[in-house]
PDB file of N, CA and C in Angstrom:
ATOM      1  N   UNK A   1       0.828  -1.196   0.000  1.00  0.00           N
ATOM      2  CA  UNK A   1       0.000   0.000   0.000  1.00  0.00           C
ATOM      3  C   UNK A   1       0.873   1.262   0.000  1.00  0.00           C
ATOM      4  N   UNK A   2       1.805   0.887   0.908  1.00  0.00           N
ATOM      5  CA  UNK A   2       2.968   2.046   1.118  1.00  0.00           C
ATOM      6  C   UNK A   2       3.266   2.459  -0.683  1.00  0.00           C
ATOM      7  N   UNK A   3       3.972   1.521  -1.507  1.00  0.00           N
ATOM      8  CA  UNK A   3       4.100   1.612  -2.278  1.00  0.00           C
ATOM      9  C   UNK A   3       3.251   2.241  -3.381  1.00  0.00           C
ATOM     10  N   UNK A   4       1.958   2.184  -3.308  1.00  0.00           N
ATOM     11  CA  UNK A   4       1.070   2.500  -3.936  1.00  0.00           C
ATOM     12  C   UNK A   4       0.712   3.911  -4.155  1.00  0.00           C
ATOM     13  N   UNK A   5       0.886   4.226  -3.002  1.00  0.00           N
ATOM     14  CA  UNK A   5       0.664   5.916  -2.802  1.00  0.00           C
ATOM     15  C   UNK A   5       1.941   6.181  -2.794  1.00  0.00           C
ATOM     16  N   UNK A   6       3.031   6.243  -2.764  1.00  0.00           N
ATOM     17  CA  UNK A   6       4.347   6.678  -3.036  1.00  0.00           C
ATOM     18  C   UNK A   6       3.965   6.791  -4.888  1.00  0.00           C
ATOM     19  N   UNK A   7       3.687   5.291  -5.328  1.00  0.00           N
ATOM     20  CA  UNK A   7       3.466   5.766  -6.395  1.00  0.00           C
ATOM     21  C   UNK A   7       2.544   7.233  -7.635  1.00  0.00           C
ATOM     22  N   UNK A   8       1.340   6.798  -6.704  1.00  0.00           N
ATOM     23  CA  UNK A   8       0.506   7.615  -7.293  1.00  0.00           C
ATOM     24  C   UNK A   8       0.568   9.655  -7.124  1.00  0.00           C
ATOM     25  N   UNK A   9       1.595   9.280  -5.576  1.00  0.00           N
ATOM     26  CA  UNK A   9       2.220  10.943  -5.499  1.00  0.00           C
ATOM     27  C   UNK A   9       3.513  11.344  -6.563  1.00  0.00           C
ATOM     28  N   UNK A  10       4.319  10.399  -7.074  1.00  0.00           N
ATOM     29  CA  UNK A  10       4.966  10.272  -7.928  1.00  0.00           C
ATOM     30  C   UNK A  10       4.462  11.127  -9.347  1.00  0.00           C
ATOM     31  N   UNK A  11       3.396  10.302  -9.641  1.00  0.00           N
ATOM     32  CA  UNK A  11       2.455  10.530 -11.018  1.00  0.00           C
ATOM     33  C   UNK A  11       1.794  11.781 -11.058  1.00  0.00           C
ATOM     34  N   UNK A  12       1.614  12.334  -9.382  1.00  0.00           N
ATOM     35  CA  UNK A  12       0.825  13.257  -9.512  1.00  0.00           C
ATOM     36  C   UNK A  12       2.080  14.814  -9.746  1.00  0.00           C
ATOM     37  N   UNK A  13       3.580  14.212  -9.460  1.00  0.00           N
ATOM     38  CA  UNK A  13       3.911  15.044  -9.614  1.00  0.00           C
ATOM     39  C   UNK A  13       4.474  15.393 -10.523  1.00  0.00           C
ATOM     40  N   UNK A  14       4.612  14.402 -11.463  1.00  0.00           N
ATOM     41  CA  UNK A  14       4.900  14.249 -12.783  1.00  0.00           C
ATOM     42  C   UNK A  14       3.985  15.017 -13.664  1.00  0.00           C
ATOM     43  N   UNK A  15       2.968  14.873 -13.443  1.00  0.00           N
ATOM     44  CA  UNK A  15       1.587  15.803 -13.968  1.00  0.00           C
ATOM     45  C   UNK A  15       2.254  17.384 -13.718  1.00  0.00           C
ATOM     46  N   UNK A  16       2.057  17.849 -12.456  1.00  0.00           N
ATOM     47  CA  UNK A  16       2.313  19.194 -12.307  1.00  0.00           C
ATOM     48  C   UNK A  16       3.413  19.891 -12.628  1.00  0.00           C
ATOM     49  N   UNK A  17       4.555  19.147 -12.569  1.00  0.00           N
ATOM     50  CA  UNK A  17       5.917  19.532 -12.256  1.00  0.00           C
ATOM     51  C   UNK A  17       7.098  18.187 -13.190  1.00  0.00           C
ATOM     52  N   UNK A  18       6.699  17.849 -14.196  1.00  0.00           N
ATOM     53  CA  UNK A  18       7.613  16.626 -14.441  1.00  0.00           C
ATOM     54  C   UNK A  18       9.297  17.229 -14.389  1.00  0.00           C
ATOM     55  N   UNK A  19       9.912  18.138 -14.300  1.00  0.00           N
ATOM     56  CA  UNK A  19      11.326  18.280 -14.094  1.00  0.00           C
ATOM     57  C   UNK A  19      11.523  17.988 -12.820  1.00  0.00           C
ATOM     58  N   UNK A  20      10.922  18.183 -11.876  1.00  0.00           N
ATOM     59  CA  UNK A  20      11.009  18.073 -10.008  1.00  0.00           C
ATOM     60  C   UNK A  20      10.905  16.601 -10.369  1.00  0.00           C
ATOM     61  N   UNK A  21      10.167  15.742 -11.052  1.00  0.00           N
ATOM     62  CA  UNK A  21       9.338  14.408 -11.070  1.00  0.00           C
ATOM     63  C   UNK A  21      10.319  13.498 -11.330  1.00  0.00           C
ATOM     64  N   UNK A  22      10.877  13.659 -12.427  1.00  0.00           N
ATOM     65  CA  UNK A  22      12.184  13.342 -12.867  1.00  0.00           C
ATOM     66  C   UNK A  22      13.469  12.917 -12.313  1.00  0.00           C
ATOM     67  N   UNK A  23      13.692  15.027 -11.601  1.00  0.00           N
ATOM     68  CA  UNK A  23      14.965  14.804 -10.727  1.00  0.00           C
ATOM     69  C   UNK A  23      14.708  13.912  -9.735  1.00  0.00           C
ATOM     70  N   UNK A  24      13.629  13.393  -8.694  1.00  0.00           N
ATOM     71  CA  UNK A  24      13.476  13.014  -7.728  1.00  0.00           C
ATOM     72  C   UNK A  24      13.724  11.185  -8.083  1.00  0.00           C
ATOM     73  N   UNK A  25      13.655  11.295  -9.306  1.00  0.00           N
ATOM     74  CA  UNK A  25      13.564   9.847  -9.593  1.00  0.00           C
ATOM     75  C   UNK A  25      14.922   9.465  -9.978  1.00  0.00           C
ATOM     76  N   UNK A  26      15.866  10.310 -10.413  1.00  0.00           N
ATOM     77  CA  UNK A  26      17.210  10.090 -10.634  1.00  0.00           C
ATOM     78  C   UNK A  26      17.989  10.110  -9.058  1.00  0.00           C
ATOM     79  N   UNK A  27      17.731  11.100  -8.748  1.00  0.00           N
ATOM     80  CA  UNK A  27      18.476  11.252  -6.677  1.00  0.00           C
ATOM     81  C   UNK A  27      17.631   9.934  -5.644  1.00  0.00           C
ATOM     82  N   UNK A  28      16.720   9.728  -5.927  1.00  0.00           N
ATOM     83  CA  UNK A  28      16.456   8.333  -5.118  1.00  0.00           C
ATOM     84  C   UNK A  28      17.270   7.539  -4.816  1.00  0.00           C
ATOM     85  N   UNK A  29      17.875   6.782  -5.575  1.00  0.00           N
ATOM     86  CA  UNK A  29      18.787   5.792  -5.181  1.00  0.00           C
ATOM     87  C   UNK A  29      20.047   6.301  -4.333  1.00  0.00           C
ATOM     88  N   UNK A  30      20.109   7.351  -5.137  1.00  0.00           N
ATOM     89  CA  UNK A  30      21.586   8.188  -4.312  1.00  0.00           C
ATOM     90  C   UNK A  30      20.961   8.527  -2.891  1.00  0.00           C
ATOM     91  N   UNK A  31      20.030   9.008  -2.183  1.00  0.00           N
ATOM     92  CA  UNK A  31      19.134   9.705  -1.091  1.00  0.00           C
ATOM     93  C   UNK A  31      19.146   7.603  -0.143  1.00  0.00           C
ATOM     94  N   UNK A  32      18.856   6.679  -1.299  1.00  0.00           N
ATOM     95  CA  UNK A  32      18.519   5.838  -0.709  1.00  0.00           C
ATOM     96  C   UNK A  32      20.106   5.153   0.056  1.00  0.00           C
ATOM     97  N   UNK A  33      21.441   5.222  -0.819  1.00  0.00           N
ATOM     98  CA  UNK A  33      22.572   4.985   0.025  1.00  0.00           C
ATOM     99  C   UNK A  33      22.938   5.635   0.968  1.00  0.00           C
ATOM    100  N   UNK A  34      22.621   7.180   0.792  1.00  0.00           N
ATOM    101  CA  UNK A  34      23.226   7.458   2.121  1.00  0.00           C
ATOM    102  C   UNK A  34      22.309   7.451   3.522  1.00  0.00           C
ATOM    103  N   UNK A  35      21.416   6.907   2.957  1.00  0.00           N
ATOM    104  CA  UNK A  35      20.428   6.147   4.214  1.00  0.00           C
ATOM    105  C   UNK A  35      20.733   4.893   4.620  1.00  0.00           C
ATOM    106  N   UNK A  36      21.395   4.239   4.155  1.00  0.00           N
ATOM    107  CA  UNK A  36      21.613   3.053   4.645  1.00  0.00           C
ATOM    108  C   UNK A  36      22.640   3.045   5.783  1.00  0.00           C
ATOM    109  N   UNK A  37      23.198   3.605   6.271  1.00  0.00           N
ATOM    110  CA  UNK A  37      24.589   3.896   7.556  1.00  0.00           C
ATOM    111  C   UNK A  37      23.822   3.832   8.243  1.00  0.00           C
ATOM    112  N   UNK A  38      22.458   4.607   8.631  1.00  0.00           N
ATOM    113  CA  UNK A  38      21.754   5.075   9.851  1.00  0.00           C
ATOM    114  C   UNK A  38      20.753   4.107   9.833  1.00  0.00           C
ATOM    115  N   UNK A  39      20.302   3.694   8.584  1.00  0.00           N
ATOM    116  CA  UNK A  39      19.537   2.310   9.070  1.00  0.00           C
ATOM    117  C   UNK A  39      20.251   1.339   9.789  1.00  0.00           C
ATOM    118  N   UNK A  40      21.026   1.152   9.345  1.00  0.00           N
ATOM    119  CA  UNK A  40      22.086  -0.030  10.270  1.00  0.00           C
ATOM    120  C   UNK A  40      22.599   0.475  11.242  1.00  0.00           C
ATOM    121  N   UNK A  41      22.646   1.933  11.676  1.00  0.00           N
ATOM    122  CA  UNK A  41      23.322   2.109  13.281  1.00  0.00           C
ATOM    123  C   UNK A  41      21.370   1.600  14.217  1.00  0.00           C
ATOM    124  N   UNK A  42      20.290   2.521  13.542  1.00  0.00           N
ATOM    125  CA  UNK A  42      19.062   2.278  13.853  1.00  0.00           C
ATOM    126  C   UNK A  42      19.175   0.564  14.180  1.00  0.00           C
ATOM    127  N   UNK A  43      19.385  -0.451  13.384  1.00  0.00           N
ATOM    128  CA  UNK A  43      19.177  -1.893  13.317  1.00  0.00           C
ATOM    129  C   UNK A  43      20.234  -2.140  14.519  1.00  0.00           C
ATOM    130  N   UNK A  44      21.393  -1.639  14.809  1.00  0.00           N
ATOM    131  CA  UNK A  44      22.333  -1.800  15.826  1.00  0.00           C
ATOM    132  C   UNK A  44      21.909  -1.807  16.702  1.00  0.00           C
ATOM    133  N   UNK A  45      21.561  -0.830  17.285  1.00  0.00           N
ATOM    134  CA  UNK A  45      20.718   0.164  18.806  1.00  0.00           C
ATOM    135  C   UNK A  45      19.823  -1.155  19.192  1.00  0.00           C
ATOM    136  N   UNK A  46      18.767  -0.983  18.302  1.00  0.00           N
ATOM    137  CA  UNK A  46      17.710  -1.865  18.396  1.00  0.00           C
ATOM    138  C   UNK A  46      17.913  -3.280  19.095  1.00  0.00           C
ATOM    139  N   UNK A  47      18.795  -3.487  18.329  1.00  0.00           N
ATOM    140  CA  UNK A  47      19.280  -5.135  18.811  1.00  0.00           C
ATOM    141  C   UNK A  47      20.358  -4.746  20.076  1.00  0.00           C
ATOM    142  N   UNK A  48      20.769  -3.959  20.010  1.00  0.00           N
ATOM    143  CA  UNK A  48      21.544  -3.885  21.923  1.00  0.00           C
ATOM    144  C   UNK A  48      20.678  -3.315  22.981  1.00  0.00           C
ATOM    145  N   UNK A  49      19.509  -2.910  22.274  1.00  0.00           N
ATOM    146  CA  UNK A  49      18.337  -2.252  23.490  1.00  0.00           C
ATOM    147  C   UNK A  49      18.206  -3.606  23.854  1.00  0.00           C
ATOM    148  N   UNK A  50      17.739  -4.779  23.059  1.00  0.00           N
ATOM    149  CA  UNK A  50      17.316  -6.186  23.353  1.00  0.00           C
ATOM    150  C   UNK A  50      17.926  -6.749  24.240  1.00  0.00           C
ATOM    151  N   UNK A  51      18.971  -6.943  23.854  1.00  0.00           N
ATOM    152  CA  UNK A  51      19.822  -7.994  24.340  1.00  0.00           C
ATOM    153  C   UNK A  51      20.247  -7.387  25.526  1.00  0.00           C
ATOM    154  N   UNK A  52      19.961  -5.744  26.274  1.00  0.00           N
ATOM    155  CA  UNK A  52      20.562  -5.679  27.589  1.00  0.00           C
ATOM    156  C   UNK A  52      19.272  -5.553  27.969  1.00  0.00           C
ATOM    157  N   UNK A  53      17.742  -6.024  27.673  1.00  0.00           N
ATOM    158  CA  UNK A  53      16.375  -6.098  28.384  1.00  0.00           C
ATOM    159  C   UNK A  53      16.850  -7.473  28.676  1.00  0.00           C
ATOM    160  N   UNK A  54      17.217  -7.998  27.853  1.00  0.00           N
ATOM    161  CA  UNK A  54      17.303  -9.795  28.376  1.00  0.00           C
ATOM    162  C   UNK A  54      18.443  -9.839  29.017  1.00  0.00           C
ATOM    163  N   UNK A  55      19.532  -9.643  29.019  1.00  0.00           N
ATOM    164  CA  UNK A  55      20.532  -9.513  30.162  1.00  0.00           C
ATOM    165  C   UNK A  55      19.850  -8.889  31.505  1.00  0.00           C
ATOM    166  N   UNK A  56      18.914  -7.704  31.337  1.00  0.00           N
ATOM    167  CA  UNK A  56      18.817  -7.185  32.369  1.00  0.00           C
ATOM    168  C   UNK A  56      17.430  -7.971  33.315  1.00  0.00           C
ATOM    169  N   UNK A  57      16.567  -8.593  32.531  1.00  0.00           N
ATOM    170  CA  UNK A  57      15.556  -9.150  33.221  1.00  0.00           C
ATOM    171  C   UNK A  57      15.623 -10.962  33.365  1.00  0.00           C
ATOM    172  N   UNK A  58      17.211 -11.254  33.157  1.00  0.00           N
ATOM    173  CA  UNK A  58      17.394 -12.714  33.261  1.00  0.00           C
ATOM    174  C   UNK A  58      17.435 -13.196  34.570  1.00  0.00           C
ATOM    175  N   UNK A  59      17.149 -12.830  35.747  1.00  0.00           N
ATOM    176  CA  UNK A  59      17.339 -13.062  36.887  1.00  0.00           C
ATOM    177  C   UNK A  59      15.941 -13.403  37.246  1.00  0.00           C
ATOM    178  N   UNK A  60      15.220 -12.358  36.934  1.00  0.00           N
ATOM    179  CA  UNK A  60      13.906 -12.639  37.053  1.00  0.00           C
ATOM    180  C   UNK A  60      13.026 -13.529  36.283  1.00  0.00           C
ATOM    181  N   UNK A  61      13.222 -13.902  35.299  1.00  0.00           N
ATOM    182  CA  UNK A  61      13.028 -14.682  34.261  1.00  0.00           C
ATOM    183  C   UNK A  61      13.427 -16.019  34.981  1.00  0.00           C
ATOM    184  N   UNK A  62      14.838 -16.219  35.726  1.00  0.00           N
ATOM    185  CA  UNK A  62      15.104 -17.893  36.223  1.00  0.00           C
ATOM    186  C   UNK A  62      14.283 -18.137  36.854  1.00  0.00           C
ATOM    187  N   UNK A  63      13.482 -16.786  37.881  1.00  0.00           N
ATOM    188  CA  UNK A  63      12.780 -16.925  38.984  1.00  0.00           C
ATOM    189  C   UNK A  63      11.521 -16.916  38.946  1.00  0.00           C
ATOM    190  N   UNK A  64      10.983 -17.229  37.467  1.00  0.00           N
ATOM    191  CA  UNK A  64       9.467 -17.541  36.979  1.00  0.00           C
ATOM    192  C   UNK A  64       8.844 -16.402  36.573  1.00  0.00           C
ATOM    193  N   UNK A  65       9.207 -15.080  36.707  1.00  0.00           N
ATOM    194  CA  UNK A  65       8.409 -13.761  36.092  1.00  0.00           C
ATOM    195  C   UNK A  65       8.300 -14.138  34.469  1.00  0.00           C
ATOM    196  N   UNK A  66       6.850 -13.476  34.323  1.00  0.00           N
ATOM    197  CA  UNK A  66       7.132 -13.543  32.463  1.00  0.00           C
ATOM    198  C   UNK A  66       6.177 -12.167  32.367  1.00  0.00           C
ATOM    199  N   UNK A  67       6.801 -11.211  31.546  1.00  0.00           N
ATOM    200  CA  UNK A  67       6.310 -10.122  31.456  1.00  0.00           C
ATOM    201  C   UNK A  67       4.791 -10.566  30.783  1.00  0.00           C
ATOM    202  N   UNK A  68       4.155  -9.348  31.099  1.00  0.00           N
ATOM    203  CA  UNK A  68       3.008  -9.429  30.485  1.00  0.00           C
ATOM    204  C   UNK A  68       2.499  -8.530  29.354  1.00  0.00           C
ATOM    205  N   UNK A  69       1.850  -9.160  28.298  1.00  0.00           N
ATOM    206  CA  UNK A  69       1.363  -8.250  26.853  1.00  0.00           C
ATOM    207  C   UNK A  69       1.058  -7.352  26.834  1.00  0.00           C
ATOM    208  N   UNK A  70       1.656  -6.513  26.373  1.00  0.00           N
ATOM    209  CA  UNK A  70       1.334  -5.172  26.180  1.00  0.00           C
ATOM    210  C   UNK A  70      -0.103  -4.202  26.143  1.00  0.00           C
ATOM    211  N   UNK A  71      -0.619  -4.894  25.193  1.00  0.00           N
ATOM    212  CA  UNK A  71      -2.035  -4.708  25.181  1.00  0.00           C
ATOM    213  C   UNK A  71      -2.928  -5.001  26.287  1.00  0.00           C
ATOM    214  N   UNK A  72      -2.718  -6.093  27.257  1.00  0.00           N
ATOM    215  CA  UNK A  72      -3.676  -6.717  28.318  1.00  0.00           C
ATOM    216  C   UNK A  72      -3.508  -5.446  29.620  1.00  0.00           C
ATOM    217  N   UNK A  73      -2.178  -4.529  29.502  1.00  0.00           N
ATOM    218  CA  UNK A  73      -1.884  -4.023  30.707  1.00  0.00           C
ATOM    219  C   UNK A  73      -2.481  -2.652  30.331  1.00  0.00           C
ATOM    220  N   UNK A  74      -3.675  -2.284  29.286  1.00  0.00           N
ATOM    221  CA  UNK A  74      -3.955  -0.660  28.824  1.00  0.00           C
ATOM    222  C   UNK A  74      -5.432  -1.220  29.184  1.00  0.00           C
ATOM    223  N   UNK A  75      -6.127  -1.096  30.435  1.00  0.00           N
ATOM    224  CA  UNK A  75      -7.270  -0.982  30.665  1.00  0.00           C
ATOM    225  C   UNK A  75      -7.648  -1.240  31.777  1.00  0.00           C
TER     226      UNK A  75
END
């Protein structure tokens, strides 16, 4: 769906503006590498937030706690 409307804002700007429409379609890929560093520091973080929740709640975990769903605890 994401895709879909990316697309169709694409087209629409191709309609109004096809030189903007164009350039945007040539700099994409370039816009899309230098996004990739920060996705992977983002993918880094992520996975060491994890792994020190489970380091940090392994004690309690030997000792039978099991967190509870997220959703069950909003009401």
């Amino acid at each position: 769906m994401k895709t879909f409307i990316a697309l169709l804002a694409w087209c629409l700007l191709l309609v109004l503006c096809w030189p903007l429409a164009l350039l945007a379609l040539v700099l994409w890929p370039f816009v899309w590498l230098l996004s990739l560093p920060f996705r992977l520091i983002g993918i880094t973080f992520s996975a060491l937030f994890a792994f020190l929740y489970a380091v940090l709640t392994l004690p309690a975990r030997l000792l039978g706690w099991r967190p509870t769903p997220r959703h069950a605890t909003a009401g």
